[in-house]
Every structure is written in C-alpha cells, then in structure tokens.
PDB file of N, CA and C in Angstrom:
ATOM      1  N   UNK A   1     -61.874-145.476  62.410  1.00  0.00           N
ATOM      2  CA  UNK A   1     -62.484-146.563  61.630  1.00  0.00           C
ATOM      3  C   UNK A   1     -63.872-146.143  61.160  1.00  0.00           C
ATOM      4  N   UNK A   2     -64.740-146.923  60.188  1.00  0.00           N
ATOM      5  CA  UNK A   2     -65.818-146.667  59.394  1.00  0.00           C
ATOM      6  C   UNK A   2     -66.839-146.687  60.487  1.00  0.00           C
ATOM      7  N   UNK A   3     -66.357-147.717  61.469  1.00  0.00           N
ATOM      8  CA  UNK A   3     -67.849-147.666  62.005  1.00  0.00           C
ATOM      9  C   UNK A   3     -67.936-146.790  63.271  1.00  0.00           C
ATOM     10  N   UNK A   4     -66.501-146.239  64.062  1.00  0.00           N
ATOM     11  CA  UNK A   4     -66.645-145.295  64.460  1.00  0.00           C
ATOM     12  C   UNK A   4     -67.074-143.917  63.867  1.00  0.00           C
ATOM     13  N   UNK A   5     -67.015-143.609  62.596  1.00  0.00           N
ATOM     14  CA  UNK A   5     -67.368-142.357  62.228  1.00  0.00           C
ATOM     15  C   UNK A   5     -68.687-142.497  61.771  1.00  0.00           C
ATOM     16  N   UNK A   6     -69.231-143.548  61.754  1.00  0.00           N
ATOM     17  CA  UNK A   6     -70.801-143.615  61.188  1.00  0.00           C
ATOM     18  C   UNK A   6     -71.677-144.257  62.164  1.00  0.00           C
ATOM     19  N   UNK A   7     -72.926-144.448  62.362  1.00  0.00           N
ATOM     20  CA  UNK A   7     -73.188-145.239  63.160  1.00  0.00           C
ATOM     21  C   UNK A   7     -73.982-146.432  62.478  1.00  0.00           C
ATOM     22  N   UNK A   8     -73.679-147.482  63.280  1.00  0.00           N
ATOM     23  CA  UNK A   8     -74.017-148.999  62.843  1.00  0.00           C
ATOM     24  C   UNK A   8     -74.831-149.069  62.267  1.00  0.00           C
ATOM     25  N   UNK A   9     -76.137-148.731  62.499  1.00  0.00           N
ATOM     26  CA  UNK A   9     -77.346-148.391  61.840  1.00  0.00           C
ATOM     27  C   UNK A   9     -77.244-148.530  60.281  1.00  0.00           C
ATOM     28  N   UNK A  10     -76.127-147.339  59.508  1.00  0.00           N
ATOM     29  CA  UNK A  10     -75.802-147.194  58.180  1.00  0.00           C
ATOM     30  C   UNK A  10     -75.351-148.156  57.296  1.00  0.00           C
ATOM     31  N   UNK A  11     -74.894-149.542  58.203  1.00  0.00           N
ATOM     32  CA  UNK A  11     -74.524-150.605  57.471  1.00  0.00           C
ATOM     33  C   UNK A  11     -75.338-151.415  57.355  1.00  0.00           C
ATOM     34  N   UNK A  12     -75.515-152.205  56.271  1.00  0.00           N
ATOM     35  CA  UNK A  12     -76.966-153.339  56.741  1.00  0.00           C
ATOM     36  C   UNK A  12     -75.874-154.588  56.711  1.00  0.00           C
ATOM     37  N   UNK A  13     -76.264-155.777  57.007  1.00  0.00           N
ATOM     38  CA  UNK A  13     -75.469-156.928  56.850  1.00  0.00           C
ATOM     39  C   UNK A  13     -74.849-157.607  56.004  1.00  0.00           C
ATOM     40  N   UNK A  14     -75.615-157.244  54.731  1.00  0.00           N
ATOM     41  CA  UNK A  14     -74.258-157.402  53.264  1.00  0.00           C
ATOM     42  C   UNK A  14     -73.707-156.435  53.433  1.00  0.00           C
ATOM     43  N   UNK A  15     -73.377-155.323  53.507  1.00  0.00           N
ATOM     44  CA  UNK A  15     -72.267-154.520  53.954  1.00  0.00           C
ATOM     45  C   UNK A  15     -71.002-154.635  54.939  1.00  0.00           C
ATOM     46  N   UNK A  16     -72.051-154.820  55.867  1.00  0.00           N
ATOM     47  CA  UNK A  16     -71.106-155.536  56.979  1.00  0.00           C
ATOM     48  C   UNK A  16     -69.914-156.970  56.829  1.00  0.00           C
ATOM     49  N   UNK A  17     -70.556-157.848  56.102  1.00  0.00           N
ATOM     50  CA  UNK A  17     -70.133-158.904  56.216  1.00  0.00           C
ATOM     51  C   UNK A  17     -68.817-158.736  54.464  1.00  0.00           C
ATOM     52  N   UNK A  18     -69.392-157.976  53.718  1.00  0.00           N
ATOM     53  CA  UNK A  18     -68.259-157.939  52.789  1.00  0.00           C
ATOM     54  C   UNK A  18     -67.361-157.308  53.464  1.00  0.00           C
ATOM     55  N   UNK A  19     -67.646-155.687  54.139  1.00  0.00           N
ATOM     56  CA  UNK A  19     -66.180-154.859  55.272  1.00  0.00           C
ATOM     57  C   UNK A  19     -65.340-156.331  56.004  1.00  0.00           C
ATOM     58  N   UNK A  20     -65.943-157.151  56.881  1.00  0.00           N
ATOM     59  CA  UNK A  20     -65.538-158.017  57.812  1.00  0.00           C
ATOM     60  C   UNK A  20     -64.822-159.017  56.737  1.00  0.00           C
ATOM     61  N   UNK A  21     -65.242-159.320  55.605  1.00  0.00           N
ATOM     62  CA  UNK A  21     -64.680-160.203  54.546  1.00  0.00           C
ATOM     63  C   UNK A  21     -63.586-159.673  54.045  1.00  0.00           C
ATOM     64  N   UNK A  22     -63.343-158.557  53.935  1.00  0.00           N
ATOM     65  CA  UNK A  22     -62.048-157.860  53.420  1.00  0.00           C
ATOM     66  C   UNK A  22     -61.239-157.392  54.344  1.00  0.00           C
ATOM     67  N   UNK A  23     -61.383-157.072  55.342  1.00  0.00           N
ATOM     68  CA  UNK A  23     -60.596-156.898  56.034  1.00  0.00           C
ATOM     69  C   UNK A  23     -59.601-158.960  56.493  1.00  0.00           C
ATOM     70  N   UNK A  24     -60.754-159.210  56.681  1.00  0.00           N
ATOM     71  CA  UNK A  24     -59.945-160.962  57.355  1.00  0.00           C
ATOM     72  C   UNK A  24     -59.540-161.334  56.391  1.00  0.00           C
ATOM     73  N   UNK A  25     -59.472-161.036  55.003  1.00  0.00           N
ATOM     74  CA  UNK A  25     -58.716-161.407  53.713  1.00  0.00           C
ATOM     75  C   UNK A  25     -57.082-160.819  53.812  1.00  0.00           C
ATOM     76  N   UNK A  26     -57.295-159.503  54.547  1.00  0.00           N
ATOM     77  CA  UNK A  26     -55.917-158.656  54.266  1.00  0.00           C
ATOM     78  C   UNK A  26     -55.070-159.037  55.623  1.00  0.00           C
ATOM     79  N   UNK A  27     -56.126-159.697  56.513  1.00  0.00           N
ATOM     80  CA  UNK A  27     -54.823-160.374  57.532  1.00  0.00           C
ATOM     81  C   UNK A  27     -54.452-161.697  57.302  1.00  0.00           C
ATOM     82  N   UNK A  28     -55.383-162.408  56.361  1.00  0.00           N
ATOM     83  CA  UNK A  28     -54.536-163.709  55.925  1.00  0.00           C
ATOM     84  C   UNK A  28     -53.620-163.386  55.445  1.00  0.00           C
ATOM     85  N   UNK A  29     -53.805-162.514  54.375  1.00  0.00           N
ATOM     86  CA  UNK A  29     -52.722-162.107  53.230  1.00  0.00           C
ATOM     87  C   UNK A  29     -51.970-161.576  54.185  1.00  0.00           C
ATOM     88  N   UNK A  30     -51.579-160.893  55.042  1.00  0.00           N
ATOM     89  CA  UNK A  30     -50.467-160.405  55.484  1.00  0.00           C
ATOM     90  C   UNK A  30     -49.470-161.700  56.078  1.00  0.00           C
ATOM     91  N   UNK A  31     -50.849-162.305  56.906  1.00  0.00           N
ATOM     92  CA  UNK A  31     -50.163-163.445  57.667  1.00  0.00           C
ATOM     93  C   UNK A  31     -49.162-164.488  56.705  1.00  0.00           C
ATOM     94  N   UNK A  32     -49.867-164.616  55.436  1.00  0.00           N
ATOM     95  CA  UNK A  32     -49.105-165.974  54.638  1.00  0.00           C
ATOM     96  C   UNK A  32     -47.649-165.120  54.471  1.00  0.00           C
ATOM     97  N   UNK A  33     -47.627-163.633  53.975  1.00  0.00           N
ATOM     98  CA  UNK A  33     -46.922-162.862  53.541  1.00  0.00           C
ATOM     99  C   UNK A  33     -45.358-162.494  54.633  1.00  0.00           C
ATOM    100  N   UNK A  34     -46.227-162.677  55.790  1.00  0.00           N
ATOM    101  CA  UNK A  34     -45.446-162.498  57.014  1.00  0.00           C
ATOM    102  C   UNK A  34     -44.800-163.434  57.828  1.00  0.00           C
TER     103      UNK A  34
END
C-alpha cells in the first residue's frame, strides 16, 4: 500500500482524506454492486 511504501509524513491531510475518500467510494460501489 501507498502508505506503507512512503512515510506518513509525505501526505498532508487533503491528500489523505481524498486517498480515504476514494477508496470508501470503491467499497460502497462494490458493496451496492455486490
């Protein structure tokens, strides 16, 4: 994963929170899908 290969530091919190936003988008979407 991204944040294992980088360290936390490299993300600031709009970063963070769009990664965390897209990812919980692609498990809704899986979920409605599934």
């Amino acid at each position: 994963m991204l944040l294992q290969r980088y360290p936390a530091g490299l993300f600031n919190e709009a970063e963070l929170e769009a990664l965390l936003r897209v990812l919980t988008e692609r498990v809704d979407c899986s979920g409605k899908l599934g």
